[in-house]
Structures are given as C-alpha cells and as structure tokens.
C-alpha atoms as a PDB file:
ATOM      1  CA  UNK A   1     -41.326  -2.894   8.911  1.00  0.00           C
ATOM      2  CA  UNK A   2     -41.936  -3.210  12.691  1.00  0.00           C
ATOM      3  CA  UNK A   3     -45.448  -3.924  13.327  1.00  0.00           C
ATOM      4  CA  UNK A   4     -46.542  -0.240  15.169  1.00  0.00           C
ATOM      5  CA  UNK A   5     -46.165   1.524  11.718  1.00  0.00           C
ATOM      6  CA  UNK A   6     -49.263   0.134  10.095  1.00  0.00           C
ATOM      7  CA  UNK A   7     -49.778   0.711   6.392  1.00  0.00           C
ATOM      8  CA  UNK A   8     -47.149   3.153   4.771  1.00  0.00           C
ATOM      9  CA  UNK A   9     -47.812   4.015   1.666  1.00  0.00           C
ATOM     10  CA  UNK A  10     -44.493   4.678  -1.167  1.00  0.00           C
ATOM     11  CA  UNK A  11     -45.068   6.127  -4.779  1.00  0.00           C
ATOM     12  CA  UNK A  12     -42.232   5.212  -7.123  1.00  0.00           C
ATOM     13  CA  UNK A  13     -42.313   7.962  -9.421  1.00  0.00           C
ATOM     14  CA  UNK A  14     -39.642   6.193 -12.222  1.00  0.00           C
ATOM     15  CA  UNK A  15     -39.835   5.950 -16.106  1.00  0.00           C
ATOM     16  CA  UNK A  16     -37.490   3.045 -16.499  1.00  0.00           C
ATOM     17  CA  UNK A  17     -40.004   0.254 -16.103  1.00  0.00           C
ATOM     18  CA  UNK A  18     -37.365  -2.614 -14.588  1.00  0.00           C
ATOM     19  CA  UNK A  19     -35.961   0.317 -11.951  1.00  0.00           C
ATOM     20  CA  UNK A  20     -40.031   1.154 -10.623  1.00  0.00           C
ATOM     21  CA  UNK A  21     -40.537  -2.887 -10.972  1.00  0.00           C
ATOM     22  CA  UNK A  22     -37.354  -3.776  -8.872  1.00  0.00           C
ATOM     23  CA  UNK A  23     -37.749  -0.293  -5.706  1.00  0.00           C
ATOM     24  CA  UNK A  24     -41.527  -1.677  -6.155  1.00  0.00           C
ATOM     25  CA  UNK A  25     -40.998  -5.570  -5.395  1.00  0.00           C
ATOM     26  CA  UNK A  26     -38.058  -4.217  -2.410  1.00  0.00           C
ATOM     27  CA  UNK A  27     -40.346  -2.035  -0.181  1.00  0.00           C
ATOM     28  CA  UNK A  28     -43.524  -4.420  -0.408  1.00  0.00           C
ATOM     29  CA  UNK A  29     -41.325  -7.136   0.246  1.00  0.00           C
ATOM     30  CA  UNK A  30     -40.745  -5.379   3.468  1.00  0.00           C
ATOM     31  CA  UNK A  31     -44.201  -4.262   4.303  1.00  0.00           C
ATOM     32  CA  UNK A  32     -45.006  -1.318   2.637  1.00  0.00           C
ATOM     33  CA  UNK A  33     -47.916  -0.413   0.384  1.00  0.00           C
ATOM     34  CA  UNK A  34     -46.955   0.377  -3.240  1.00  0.00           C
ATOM     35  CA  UNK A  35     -48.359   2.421  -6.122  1.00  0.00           C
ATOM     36  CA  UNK A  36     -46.291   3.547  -8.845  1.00  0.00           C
ATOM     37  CA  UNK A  37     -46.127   6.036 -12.004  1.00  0.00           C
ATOM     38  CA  UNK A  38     -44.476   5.699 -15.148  1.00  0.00           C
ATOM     39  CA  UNK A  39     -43.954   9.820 -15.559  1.00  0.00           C
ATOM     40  CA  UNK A  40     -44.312  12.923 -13.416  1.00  0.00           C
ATOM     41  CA  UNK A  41     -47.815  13.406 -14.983  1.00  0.00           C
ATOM     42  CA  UNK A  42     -49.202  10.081 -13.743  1.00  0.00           C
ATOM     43  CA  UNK A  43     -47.239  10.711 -10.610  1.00  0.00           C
ATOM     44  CA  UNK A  44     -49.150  13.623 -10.124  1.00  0.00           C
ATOM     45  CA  UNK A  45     -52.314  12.216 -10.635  1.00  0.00           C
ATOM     46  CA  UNK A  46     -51.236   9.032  -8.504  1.00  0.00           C
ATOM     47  CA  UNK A  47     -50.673  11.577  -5.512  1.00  0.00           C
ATOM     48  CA  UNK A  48     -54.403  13.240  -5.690  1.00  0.00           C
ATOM     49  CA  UNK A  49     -55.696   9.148  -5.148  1.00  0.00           C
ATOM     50  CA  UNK A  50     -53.156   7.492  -3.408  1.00  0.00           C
ATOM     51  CA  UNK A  51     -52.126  10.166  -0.843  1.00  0.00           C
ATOM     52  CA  UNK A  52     -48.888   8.791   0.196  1.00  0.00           C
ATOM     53  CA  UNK A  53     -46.444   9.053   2.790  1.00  0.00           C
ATOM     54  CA  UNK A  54     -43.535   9.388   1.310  1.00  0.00           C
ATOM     55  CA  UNK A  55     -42.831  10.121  -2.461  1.00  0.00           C
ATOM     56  CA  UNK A  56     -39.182   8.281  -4.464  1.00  0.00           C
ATOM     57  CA  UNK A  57     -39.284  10.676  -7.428  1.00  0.00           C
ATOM     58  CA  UNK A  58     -37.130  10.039 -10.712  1.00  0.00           C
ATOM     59  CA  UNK A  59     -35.679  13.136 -11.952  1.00  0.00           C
ATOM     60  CA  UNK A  60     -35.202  12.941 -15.596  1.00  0.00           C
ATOM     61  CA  UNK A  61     -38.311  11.341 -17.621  1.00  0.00           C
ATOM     62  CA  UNK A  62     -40.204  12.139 -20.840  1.00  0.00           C
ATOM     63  CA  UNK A  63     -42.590  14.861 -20.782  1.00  0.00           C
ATOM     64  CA  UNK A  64     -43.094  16.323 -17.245  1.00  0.00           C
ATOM     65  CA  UNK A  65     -39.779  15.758 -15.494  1.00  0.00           C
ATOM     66  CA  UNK A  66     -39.201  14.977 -11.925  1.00  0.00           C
ATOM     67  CA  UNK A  67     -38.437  18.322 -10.913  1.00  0.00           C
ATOM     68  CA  UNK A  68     -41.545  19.612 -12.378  1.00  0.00           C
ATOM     69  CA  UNK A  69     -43.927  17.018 -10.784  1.00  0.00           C
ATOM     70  CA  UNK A  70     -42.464  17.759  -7.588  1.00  0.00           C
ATOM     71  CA  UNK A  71     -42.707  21.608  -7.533  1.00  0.00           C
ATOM     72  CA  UNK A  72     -46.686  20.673  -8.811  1.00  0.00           C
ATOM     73  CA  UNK A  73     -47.175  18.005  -5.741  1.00  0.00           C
ATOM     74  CA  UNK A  74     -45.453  20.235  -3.028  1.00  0.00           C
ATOM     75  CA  UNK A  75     -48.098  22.931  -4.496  1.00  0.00           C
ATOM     76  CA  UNK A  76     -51.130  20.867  -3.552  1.00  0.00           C
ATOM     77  CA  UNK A  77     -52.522  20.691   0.362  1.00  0.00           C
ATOM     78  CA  UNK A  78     -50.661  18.658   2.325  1.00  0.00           C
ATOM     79  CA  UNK A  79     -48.028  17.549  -0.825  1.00  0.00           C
ATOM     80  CA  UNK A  80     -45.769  20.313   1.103  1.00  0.00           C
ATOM     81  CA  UNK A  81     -46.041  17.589   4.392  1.00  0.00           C
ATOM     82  CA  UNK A  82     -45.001  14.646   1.929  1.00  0.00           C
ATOM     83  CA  UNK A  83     -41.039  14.104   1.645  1.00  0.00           C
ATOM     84  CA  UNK A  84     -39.655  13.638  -1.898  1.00  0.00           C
ATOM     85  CA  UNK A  85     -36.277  11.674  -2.240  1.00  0.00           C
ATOM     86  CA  UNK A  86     -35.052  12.081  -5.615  1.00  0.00           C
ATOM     87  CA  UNK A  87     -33.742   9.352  -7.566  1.00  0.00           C
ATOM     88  CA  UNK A  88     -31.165  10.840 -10.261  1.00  0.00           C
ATOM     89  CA  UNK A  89     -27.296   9.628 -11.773  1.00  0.00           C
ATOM     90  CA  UNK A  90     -26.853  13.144 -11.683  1.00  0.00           C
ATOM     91  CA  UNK A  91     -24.991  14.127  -8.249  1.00  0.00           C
ATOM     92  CA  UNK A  92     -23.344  17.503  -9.327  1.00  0.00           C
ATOM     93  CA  UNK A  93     -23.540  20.034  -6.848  1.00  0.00           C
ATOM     94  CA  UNK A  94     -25.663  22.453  -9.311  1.00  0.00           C
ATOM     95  CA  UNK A  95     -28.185  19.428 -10.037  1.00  0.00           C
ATOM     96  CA  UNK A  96     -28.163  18.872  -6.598  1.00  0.00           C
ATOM     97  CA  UNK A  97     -29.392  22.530  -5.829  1.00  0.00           C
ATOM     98  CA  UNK A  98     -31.781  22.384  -8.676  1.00  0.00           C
ATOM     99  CA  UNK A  99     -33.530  19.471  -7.215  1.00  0.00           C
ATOM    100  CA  UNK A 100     -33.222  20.792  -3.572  1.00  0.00           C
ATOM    101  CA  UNK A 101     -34.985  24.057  -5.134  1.00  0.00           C
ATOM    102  CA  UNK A 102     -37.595  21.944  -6.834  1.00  0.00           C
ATOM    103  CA  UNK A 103     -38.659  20.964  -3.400  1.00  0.00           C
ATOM    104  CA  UNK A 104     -37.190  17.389  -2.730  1.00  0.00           C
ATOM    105  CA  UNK A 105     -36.329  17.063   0.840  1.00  0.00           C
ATOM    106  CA  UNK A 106     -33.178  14.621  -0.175  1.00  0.00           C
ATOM    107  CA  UNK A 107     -32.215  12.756  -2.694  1.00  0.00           C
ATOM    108  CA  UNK A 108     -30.271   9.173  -3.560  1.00  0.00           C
ATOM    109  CA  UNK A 109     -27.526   8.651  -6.630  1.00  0.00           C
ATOM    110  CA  UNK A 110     -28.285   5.991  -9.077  1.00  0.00           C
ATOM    111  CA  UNK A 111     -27.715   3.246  -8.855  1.00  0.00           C
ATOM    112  CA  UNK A 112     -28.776   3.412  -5.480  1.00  0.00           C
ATOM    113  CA  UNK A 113     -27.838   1.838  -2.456  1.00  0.00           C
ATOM    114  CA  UNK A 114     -30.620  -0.447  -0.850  1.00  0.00           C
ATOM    115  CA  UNK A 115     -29.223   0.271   3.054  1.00  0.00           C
ATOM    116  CA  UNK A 116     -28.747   4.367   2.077  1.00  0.00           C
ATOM    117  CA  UNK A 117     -32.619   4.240   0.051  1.00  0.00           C
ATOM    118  CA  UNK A 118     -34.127   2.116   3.599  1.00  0.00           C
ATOM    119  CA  UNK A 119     -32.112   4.782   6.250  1.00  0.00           C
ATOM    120  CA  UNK A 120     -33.693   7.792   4.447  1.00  0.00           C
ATOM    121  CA  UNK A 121     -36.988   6.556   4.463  1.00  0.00           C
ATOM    122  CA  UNK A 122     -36.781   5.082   7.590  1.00  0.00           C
ATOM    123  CA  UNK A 123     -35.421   8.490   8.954  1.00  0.00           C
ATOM    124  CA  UNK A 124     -38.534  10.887   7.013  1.00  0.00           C
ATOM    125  CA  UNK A 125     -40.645   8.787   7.845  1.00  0.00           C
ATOM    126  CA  UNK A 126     -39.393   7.652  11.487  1.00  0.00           C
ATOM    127  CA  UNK A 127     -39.968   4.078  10.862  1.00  0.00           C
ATOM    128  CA  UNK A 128     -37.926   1.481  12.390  1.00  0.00           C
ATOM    129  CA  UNK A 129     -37.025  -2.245  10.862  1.00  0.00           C
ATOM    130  CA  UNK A 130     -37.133  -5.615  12.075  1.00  0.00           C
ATOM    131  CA  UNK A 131     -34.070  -7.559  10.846  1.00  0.00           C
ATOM    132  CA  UNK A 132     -34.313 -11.440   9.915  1.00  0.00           C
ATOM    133  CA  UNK A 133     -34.685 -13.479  13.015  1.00  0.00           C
ATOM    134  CA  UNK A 134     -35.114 -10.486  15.157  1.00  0.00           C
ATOM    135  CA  UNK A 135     -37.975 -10.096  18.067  1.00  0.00           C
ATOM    136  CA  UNK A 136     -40.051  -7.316  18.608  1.00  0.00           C
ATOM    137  CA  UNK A 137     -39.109  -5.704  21.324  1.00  0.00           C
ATOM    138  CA  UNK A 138     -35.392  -8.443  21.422  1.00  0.00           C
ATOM    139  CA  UNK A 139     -33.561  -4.667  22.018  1.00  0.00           C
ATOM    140  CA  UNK A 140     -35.216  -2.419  24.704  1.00  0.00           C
ATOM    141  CA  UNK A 141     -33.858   1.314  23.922  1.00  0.00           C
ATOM    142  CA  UNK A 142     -32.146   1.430  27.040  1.00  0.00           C
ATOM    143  CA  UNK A 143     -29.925  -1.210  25.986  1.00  0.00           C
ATOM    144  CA  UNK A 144     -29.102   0.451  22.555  1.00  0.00           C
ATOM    145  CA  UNK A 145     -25.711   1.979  22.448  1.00  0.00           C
ATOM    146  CA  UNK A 146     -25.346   5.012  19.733  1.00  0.00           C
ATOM    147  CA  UNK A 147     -22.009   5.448  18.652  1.00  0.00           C
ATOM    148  CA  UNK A 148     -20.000   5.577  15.764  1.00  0.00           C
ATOM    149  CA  UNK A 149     -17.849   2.442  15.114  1.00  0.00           C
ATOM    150  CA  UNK A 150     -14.392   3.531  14.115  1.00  0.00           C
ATOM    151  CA  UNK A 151     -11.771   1.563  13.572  1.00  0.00           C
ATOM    152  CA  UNK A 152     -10.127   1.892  16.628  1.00  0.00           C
ATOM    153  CA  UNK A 153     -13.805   0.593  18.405  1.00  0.00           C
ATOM    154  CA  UNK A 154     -13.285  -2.511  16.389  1.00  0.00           C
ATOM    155  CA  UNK A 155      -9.518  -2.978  17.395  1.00  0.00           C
ATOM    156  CA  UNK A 156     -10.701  -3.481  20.553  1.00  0.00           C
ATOM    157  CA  UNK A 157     -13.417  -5.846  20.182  1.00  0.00           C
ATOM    158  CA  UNK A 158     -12.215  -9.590  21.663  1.00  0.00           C
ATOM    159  CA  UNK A 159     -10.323 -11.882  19.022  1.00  0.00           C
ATOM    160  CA  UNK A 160     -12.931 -14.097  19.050  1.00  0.00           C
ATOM    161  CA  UNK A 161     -15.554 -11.770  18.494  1.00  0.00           C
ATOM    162  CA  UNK A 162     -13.384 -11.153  15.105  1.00  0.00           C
ATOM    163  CA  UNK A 163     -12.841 -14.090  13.956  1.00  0.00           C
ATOM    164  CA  UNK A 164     -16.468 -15.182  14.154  1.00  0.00           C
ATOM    165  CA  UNK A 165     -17.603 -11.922  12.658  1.00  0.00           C
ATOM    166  CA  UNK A 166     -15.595 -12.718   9.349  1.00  0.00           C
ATOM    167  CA  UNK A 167     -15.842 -16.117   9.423  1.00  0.00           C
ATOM    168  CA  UNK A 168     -19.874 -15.138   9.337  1.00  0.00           C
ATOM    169  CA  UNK A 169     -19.245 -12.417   6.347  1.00  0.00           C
ATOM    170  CA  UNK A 170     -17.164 -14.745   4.767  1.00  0.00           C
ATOM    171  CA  UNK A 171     -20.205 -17.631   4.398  1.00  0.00           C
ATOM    172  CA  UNK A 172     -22.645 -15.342   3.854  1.00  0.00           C
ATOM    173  CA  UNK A 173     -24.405 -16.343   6.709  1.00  0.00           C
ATOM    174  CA  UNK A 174     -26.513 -13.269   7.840  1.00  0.00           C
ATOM    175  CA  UNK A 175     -28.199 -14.838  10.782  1.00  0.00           C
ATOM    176  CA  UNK A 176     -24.564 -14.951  11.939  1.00  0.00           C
ATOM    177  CA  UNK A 177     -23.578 -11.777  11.294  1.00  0.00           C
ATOM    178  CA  UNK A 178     -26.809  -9.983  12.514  1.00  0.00           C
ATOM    179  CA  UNK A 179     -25.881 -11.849  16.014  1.00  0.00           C
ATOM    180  CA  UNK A 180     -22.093 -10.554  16.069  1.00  0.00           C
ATOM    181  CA  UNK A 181     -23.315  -7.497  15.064  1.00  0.00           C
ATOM    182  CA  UNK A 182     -25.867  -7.281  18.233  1.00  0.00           C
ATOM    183  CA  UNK A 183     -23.150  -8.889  20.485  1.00  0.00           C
ATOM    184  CA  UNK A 184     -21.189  -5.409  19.685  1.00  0.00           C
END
C-alpha cells in the first residue's frame, strides 16, 4: 500500500481455513490490517469490534451463510458504508443476483485472481499500490497515460522495446518487466 492510506482494515469472512490463512498472509503482506472469521456468525460479531473498511465475504459456509451475514452487517449503522466483495465458485447469473440482492457491492469467482481481488479493493476503497522497486511519487499523475492497450498499441511499440519485454517475462525477472512496462 502507498504510504497516505494509513491503516486499512480487511475482514476475511471464509470457512475453508487454508483459503482465510492464504487472502490473510496476501493483504498483510502488503500493508493491510487483518482480522478474520471462520463463519458468517463470527463475521458478524468480528464487524461490531473490528469495524472494517472493507469486508471479503465467503458465500457458502456452515450455519449462517454469506449471504445472510451480509444482509445482517449492511443492517447495522454504518455496515451499509462498508463494501462486501463476495468470494463464491458459483458465477451463475441467478447466484450472481442473489448475492447482489444480499447486499454485496461485487463479487470475485473462486479461485480468485490475486491482480482482479487487489483492483477491486483498490478501486472501493480508492487505494493505490506501490510496485517492487517503485518510488513514491517515481510517476507524477500528469505523466500517467490512461488507455487501453490493444493489440494494435503494442504493434507499434519499438522492436526493441519487444524483445526486452519478453526476454524480461521469459526470466521471470519482474524488476524488468515493471520497467518495460513504465517505459510504455
């Protein structure tokens, strides 16, 4: 996390103890402050004391479910201000609107994707993160360009450019590619 954010505070909401163990160790490992429940009743109880910024909620768990605990936390003052990403394997359309009905403000298929769980947060929460080897501050806003890279953007780029940017992917070497990708 960027420095200005201070403490942000996550409850993993997740029955499957080595799923809440593994989201838990990811976001404090980039700088947020963790508390987690092993069912929607603790989660519910964790929200009264913790009184978190943002809420990852597990749909289907024993006893209360996810979609109970949420329509009980966006009940309570100021749980209607907290977003709620659910985590589910169901994607269906219906159990989509069931959990959009429930009162989570988005949700993300399991398994998840680390880069789609980190955008969503980043975006409810409007956080922004510091990359390995990156400055605060090392890219002013005026100098960020917002566009969407198509293919066509990328047949352009120089040869060079290219060939460093899979030689880079193809080591592994992330320093590398973080630099192409600012050089674009």
């Amino acid at each position: 996390l960027a420095p200005n954010h201070g403490r942000t505070k996550i409850l993993i909401v997740e029955d499957n103890k080595e799923s809440r163990l593994m989201v838990a160790k990811l976001l404090q490992m980039i700088g947020f402050s963790i508390e987690t429940a092993k069912n929607g009743e603790e989660g519910v109880n964790r929200f009264s004391s913790f009184k978190p910024d943002l809420i990852l909620m597990d749909m289907r768990m024993p006893g209360m479910d996810g979609l109970e605990a949420t329509r009980i936390i966006k009940s309570f003052p100021n749980g209607d201000n907290t977003p709620v990403i659910a985590l589910t394997a169901q994607v269906f359309k219906k159990q989509r609107q069931k959990i959009m009905a429930a009162g989570c403000d988005d949700f993300v298929g399991k398994p998840f994707d680390e880069s789609e769980l980190l955008e969503k947060i980043a975006r409810f929460l409007e956080l922004t993160y510091l990359y390995e080897g990156e400055q605060v501050g090392s890219l002013p806003e005026s100098k960020i360009i917002h566009t969407n890279l198509e293919p066509d953007n990328l047949a352009q780029l120089p040869d060079l450019m290219l060939i460093e940017l899979r030689t880079a992917a193809a080591e592994l070497d992330f320093s590398r590619i973080s630099s192409c990708i600012d050089q674009i």
